[in-house]
N, C-alpha and C. Protein backbone atom coordinates (compact mmCIF):
# COMPACT_ATOMS: atom_id res chain seq x y z
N UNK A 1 -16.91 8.93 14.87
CA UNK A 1 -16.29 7.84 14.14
C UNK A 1 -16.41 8.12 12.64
N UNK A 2 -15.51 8.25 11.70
CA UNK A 2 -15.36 8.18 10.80
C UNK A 2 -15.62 6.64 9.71
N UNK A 3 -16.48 7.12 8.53
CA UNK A 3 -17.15 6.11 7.63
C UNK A 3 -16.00 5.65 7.07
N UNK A 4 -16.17 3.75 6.61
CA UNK A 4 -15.37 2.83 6.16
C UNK A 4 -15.00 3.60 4.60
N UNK A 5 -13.76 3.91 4.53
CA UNK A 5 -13.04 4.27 2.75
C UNK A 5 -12.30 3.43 2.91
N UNK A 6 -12.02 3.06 1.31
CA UNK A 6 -11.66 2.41 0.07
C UNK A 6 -10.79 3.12 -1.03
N UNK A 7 -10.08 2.18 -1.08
CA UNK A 7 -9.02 3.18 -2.56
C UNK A 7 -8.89 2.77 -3.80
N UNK A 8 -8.76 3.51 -4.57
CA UNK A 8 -9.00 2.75 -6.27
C UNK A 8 -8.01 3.37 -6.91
N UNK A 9 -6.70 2.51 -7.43
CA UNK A 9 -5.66 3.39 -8.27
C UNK A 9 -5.71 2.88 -9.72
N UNK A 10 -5.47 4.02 -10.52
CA UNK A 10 -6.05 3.94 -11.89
C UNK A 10 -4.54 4.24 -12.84
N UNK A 11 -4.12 3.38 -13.35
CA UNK A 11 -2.88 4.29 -14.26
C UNK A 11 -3.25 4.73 -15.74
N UNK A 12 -3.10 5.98 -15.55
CA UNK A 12 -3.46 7.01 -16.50
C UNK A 12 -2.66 7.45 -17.75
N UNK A 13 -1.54 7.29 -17.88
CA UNK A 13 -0.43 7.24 -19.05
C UNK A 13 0.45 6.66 -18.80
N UNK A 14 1.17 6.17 -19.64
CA UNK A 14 2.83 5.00 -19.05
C UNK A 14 2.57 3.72 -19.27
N UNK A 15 2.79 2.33 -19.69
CA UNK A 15 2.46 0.94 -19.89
C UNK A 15 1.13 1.10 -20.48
N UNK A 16 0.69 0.34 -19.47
CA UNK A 16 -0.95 -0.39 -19.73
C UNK A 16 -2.11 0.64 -18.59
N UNK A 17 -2.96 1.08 -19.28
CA UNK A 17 -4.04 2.19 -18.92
C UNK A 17 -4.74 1.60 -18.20
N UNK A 18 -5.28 1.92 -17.21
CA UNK A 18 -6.49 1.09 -16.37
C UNK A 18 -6.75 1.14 -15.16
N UNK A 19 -7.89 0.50 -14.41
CA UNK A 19 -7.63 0.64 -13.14
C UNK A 19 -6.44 -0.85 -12.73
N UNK A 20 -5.71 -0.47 -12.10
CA UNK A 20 -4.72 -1.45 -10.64
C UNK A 20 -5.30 -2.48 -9.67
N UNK A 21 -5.14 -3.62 -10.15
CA UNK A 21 -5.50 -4.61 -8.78
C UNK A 21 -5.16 -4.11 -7.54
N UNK A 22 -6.15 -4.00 -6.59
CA UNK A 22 -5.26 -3.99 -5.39
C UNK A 22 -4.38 -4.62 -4.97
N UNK A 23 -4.05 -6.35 -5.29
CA UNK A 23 -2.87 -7.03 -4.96
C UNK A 23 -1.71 -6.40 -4.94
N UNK A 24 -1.99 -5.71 -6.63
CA UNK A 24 -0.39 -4.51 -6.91
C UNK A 24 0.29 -4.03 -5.95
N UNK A 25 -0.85 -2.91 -5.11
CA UNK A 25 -0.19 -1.85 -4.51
C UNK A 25 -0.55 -2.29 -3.08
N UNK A 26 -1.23 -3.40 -2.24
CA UNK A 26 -1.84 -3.43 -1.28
C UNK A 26 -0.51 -4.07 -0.82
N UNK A 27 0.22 -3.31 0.22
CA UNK A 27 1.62 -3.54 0.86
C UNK A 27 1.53 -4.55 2.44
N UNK A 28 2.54 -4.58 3.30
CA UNK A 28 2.56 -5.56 4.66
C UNK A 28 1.93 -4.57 5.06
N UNK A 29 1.80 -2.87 5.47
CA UNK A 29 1.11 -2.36 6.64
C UNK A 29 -0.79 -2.65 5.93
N UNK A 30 -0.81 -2.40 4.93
CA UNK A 30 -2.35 -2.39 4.46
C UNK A 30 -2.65 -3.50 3.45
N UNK A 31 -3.74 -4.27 3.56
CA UNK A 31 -3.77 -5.17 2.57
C UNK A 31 -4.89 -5.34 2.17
N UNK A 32 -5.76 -5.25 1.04
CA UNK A 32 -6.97 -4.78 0.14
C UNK A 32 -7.00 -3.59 0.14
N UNK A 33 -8.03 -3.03 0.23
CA UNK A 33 -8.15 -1.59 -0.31
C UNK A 33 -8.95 -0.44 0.50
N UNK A 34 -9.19 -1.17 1.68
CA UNK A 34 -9.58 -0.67 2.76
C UNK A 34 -8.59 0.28 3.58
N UNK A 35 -8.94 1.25 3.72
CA UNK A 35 -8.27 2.40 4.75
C UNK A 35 -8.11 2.14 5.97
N UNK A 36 -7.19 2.86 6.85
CA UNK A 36 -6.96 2.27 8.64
C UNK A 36 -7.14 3.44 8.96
N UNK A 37 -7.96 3.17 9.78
CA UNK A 37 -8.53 4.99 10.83
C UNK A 37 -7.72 4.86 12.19
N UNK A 38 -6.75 6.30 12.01
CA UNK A 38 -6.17 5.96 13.66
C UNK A 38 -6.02 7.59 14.08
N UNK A 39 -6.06 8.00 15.59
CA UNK A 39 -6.40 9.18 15.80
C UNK A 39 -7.40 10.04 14.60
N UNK A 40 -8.21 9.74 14.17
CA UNK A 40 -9.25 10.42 13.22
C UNK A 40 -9.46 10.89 11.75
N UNK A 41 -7.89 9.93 11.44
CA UNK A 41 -7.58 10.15 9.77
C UNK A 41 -7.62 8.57 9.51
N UNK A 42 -7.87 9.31 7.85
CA UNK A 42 -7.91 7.68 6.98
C UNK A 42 -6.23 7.52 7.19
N UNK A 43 -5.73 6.52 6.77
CA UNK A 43 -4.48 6.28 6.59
C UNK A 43 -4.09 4.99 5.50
N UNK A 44 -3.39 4.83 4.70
CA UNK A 44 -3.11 3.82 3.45
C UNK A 44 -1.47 3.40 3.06
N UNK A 45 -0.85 2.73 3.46
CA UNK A 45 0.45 2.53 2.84
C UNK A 45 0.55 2.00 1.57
N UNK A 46 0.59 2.78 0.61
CA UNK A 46 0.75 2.16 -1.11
C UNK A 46 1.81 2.18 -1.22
N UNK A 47 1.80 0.61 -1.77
CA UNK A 47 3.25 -0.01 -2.21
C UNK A 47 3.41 -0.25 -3.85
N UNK A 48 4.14 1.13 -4.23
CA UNK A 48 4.39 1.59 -5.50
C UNK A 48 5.50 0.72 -6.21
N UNK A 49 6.25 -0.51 -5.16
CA UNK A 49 7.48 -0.34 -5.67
C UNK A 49 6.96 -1.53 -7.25
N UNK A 50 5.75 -2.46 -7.19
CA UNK A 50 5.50 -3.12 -8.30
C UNK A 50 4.71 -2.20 -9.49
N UNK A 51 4.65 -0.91 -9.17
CA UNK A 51 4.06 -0.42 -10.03
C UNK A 51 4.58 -0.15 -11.28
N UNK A 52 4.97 0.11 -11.26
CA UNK A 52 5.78 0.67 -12.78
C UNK A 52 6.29 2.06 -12.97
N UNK A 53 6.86 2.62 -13.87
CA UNK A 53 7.09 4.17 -14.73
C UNK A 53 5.34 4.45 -15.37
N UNK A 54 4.69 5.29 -14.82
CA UNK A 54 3.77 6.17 -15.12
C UNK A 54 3.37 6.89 -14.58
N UNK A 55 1.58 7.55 -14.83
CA UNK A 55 0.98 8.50 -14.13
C UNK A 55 -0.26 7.72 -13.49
N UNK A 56 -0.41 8.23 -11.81
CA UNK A 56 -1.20 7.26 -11.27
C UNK A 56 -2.46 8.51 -10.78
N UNK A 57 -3.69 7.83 -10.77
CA UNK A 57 -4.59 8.48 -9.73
C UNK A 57 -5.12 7.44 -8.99
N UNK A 58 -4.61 7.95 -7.62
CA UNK A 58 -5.76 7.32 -6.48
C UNK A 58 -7.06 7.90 -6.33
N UNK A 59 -8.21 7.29 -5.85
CA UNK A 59 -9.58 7.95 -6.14
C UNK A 59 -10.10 7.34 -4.21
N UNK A 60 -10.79 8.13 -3.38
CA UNK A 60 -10.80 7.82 -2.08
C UNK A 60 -11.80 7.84 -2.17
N UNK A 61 -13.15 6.70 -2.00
CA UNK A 61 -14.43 6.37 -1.95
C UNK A 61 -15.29 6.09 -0.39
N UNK A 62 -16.20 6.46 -0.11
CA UNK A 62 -17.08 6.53 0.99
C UNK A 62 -18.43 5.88 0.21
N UNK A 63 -18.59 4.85 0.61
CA UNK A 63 -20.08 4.10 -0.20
C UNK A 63 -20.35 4.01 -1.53
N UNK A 64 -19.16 4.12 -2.12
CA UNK A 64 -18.81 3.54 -3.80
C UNK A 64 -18.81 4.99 -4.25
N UNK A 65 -18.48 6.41 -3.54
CA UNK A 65 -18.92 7.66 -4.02
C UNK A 65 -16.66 8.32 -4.38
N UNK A 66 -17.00 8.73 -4.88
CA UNK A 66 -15.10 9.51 -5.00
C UNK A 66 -15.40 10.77 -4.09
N UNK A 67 -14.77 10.49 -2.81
CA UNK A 67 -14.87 12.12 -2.04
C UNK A 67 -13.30 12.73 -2.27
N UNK A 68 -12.28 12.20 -2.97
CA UNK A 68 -10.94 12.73 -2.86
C UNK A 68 -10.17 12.05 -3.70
N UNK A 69 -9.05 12.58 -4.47
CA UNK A 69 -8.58 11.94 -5.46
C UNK A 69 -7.26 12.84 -5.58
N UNK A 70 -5.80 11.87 -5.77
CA UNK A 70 -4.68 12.45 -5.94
C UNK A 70 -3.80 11.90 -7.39
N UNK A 71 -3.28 12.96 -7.85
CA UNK A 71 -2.41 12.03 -8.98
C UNK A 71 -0.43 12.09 -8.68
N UNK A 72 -0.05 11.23 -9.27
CA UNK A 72 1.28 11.14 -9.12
C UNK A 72 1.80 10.39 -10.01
N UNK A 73 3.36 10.50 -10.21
CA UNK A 73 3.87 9.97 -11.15
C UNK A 73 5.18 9.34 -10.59
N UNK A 74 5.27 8.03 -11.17
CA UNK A 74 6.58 7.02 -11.12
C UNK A 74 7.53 7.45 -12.13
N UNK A 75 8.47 7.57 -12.19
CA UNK A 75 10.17 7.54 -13.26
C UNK A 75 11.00 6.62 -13.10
């Protein structure tokens, strides 16, 4: 069984700098910031569409620790 993760998105250039409420991006399949484990992967539907034009990093936490982290960008 795989340990309870958590996601933290941070916008990094573009608008306003900071970390992201989860309300933002927490969509109908996922809602807070909690991950869904199914056949043996984390899994997360982020719902970008309120986000804005910038640069984002998600940060993937296991007991408040960052084990994985991706960046991407909105236009």
């Amino acid at each position: 069984m795989l340990p309870a993760a958590t996601i933290a998105l941070t916008r990094t250039s573009g608008g306003t700098t900071g970390a992201i409420d989860e309300s933002v991006y927490s969509g109908s399949a996922d809602t807070g910031s909690n991950f869904r484990i199914s056949s043996c992967q984390y899994m997360y539907n982020l719902s970008a569409s309120a986000l804005g034009v910038g640069t984002y990093r998600v940060d993937i936490k296991i007991n408040s620790t960052v084990v994985g982290s991706a960046i991407f960008q909105l236009k």
